[in-house]
Protein backbone atom coordinates (compact mmCIF):
# COMPACT_ATOMS: atom_id res chain seq x y z
CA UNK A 1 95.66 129.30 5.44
CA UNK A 2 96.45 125.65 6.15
CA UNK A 3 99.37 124.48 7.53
CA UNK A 4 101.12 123.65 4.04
CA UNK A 5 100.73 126.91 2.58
CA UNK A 6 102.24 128.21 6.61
CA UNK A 7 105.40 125.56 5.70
CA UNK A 8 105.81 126.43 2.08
CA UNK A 9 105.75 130.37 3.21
CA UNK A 10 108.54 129.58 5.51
CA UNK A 11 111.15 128.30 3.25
CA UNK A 12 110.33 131.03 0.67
CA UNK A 13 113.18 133.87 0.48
CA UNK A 14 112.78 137.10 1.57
CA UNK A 15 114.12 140.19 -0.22
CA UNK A 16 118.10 139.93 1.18
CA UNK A 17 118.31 136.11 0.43
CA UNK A 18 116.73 136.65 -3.04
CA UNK A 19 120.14 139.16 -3.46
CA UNK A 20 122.45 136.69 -1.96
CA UNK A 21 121.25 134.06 -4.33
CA UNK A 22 121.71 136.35 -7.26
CA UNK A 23 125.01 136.82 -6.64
CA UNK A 24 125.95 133.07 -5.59
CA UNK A 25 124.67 132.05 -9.60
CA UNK A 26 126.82 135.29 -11.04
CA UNK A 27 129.53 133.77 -9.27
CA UNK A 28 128.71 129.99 -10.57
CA UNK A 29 127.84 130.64 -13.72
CA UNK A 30 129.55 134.20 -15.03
CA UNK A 31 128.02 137.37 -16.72
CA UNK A 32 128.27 136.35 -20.12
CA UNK A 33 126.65 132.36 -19.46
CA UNK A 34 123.60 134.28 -18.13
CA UNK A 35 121.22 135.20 -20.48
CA UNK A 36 122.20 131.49 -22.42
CA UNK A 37 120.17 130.20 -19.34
CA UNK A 38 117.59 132.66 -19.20
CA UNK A 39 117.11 131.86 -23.28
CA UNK A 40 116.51 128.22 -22.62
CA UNK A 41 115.19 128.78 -19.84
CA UNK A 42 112.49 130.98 -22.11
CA UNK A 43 112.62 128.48 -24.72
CA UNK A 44 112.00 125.41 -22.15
CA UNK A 45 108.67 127.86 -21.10
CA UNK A 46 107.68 128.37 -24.26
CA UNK A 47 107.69 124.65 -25.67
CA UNK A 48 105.78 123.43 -21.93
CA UNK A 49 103.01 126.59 -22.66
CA UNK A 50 102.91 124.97 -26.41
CA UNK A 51 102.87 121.66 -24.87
CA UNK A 52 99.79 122.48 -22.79
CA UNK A 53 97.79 124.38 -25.58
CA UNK A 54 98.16 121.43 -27.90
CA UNK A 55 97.18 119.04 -24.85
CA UNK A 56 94.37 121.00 -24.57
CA UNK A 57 93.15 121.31 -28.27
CA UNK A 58 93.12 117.82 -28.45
CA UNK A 59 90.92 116.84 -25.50
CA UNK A 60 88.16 119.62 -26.66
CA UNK A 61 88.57 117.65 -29.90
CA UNK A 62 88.11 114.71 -29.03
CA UNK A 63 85.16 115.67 -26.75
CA UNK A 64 83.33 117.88 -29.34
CA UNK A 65 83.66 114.60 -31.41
CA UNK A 66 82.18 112.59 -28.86
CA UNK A 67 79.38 114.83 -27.89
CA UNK A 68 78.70 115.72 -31.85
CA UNK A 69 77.15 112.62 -32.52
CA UNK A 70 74.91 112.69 -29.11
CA UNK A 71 73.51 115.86 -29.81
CA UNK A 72 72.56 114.94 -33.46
CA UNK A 73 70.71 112.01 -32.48
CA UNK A 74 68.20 114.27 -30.09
């Protein structure tokens, strides 16, 4: 491991903090706000997965176009 991955590892939370910080956003934010967050939160994932599909499609258009007329010419 290099020493970022050593850093990042160290400012991860372990199991109790994970709990702690559970309960600090059911205090901040209430029961019933929850899973209104965790639904845009799963709509925000959803649109950025969409986002990168479409990104995608694109460039292997654009390169099948490009090599299309290269490999025709052989």
């Amino acid at each position: 491991m290099n020493m970022t991955n050593l850093l990042l590892l160290g400012f991860l939370p372990s199991g109790s903090e994970w709990i702690i910080i559970a309960l600090v956003i059911l205090l901040l934010f209430g029961g019933k706000k929850i899973p209104e967050l965790m639904k845009g939160l799963g709509k925000g994932v959803k649109s950025f997965k969409d986002g990168v599909k479409e990104a995608k499609d694109e460039i292997n258009k654009t390169k099948d176009e490009i090599e299309g007329p290269v490999s025709e010419g052989k």
